[in-house]
C-alpha atoms as a PDB file:
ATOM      1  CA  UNK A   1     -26.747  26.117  12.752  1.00  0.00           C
ATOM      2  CA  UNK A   2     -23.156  24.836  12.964  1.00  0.00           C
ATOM      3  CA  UNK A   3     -22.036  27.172  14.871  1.00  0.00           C
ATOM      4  CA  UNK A   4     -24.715  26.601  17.553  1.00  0.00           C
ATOM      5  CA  UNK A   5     -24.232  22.918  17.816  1.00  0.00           C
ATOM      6  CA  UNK A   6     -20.249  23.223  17.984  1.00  0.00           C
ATOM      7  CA  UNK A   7     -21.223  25.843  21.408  1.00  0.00           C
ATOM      8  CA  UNK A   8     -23.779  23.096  22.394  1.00  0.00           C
ATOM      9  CA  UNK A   9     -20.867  20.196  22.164  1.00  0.00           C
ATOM     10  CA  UNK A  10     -18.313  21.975  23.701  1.00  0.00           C
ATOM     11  CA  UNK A  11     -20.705  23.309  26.897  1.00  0.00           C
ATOM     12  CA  UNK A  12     -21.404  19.524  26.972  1.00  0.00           C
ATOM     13  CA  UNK A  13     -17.684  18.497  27.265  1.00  0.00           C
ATOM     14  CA  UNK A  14     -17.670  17.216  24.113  1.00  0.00           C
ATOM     15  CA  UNK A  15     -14.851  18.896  22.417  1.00  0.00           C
ATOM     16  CA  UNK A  16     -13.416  16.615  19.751  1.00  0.00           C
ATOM     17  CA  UNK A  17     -17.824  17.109  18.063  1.00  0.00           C
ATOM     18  CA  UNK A  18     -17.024  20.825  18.878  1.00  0.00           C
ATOM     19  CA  UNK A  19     -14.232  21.123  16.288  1.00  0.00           C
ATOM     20  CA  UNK A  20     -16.124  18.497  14.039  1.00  0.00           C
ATOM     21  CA  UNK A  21     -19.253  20.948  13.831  1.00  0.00           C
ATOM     22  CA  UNK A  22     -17.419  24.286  13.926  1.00  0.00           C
ATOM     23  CA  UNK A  23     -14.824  23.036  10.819  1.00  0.00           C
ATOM     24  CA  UNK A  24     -18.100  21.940   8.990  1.00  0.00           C
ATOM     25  CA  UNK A  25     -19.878  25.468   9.815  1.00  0.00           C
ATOM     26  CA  UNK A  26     -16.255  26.970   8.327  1.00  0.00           C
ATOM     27  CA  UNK A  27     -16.795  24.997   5.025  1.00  0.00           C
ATOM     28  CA  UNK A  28     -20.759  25.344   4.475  1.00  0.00           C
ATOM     29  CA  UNK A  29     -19.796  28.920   5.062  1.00  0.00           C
ATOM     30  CA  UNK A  30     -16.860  29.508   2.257  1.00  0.00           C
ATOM     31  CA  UNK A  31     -19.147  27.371  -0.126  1.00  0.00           C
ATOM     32  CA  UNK A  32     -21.889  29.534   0.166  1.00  0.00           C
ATOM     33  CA  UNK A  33     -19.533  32.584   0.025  1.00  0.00           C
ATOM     34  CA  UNK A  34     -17.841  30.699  -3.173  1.00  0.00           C
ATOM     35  CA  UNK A  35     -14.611  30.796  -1.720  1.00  0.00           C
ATOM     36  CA  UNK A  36     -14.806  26.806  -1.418  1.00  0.00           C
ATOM     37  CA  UNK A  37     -16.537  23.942  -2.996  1.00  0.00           C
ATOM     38  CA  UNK A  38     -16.908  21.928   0.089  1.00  0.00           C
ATOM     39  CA  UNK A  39     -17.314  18.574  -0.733  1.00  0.00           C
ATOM     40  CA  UNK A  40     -17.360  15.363   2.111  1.00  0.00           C
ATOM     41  CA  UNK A  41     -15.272  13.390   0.017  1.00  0.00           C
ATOM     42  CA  UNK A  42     -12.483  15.796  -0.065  1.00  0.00           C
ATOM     43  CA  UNK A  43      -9.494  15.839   2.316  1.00  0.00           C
ATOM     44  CA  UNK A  44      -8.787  19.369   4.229  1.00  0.00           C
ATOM     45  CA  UNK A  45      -5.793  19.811   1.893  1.00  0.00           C
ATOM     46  CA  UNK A  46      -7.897  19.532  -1.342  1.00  0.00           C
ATOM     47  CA  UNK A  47     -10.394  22.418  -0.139  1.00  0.00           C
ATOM     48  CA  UNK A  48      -6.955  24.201   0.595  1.00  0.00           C
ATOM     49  CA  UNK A  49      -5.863  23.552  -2.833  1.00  0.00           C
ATOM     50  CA  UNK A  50      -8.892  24.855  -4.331  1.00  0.00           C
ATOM     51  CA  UNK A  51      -9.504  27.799  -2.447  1.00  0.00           C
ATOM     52  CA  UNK A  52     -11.297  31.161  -4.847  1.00  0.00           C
ATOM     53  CA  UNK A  53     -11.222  33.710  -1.847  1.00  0.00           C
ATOM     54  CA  UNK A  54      -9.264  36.572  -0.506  1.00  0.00           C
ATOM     55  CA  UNK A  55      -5.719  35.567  -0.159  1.00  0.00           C
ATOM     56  CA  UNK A  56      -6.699  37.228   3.487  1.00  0.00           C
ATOM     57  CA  UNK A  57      -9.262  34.653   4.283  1.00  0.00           C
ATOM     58  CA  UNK A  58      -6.946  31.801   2.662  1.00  0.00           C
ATOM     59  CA  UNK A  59      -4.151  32.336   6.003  1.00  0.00           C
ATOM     60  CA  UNK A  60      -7.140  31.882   8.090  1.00  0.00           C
ATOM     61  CA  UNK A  61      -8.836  29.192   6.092  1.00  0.00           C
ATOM     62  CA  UNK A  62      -5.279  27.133   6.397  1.00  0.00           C
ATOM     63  CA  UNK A  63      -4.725  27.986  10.089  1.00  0.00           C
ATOM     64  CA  UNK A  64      -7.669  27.121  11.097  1.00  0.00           C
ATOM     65  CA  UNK A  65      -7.889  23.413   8.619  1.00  0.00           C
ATOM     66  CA  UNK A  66      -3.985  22.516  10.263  1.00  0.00           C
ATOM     67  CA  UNK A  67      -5.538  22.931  13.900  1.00  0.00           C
ATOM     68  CA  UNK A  68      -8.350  21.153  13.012  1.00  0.00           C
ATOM     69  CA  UNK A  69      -6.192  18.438  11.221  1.00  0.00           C
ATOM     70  CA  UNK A  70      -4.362  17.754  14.117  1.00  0.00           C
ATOM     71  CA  UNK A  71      -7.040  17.944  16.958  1.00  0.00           C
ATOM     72  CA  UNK A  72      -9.129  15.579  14.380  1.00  0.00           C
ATOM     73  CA  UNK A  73      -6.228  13.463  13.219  1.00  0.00           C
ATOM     74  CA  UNK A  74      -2.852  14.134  14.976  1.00  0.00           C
ATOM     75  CA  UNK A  75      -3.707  12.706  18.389  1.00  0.00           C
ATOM     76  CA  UNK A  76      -4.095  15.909  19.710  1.00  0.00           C
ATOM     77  CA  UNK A  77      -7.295  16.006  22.072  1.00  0.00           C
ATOM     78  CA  UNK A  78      -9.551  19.018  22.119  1.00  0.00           C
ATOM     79  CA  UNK A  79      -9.905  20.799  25.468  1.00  0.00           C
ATOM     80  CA  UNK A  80     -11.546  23.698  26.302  1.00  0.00           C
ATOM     81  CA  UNK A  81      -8.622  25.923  25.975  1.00  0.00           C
ATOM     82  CA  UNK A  82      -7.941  24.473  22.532  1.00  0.00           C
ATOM     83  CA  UNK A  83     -12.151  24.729  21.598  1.00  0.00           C
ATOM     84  CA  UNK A  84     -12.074  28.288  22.592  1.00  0.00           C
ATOM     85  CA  UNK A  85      -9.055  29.312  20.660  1.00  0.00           C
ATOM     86  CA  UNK A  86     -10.099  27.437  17.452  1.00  0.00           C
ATOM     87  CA  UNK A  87     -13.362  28.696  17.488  1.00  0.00           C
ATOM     88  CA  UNK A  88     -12.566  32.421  18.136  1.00  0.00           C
ATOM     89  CA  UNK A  89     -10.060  31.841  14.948  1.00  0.00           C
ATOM     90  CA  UNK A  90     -12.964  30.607  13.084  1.00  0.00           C
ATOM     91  CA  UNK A  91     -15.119  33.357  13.829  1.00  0.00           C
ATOM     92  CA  UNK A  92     -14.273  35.845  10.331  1.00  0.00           C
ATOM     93  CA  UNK A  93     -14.666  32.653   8.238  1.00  0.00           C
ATOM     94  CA  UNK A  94     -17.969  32.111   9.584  1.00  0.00           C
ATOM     95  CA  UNK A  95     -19.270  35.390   8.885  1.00  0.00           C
ATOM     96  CA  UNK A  96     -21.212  34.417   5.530  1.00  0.00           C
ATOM     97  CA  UNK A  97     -23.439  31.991   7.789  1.00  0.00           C
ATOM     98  CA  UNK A  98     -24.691  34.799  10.238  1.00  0.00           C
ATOM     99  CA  UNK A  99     -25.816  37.000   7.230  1.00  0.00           C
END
């Protein structure tokens, strides 16, 4: 589901909900997997902090929550170059949420 409205943002132009949806299909994904407790009061750096997955998935996991922090927060603006990269980076932490 978040997946497919992060591809339906971004073919819309809207890039900065792209990375919004995609980053919220990344943590519904590691919760269910149990890597995660994904909570919407928590920062980015507290689900980093509490990560219980592969130390494999846990360089991803941080790659992918810094780009997000600063397309979200850093005054970076999501393009389509940017979208495409992120979400292709996403892609093996979303795996749990195509099962």
């Amino acid at each position: 589901r978040w997946l497919s409205e992060a591809d339906q943002a971004a073919k819309a132009g809207s890039f900065d909900d792209a990375v919004r949806l995609v980053w919220l299909g990344v943590l519904a994904s590691q919760d269910l997997a149990g890597a995660v407790h994904a909570s919407p009061g928590r920062t980015n750096g507290e689900h980093r902090r509490s990560w219980h997955g592969s130390a494999t998935d846990l360089v991803t996991f941080v790659r992918v929550a810094d780009r997000v922090d600063r397309l979200r927060y850093g005054g970076v603006r999501a393009d389509q170059a940017s979208w495409s990269s992120l979400r292709a980076e996403c892609s093996p932490l979303l795996q749990e949420a195509r099962s």
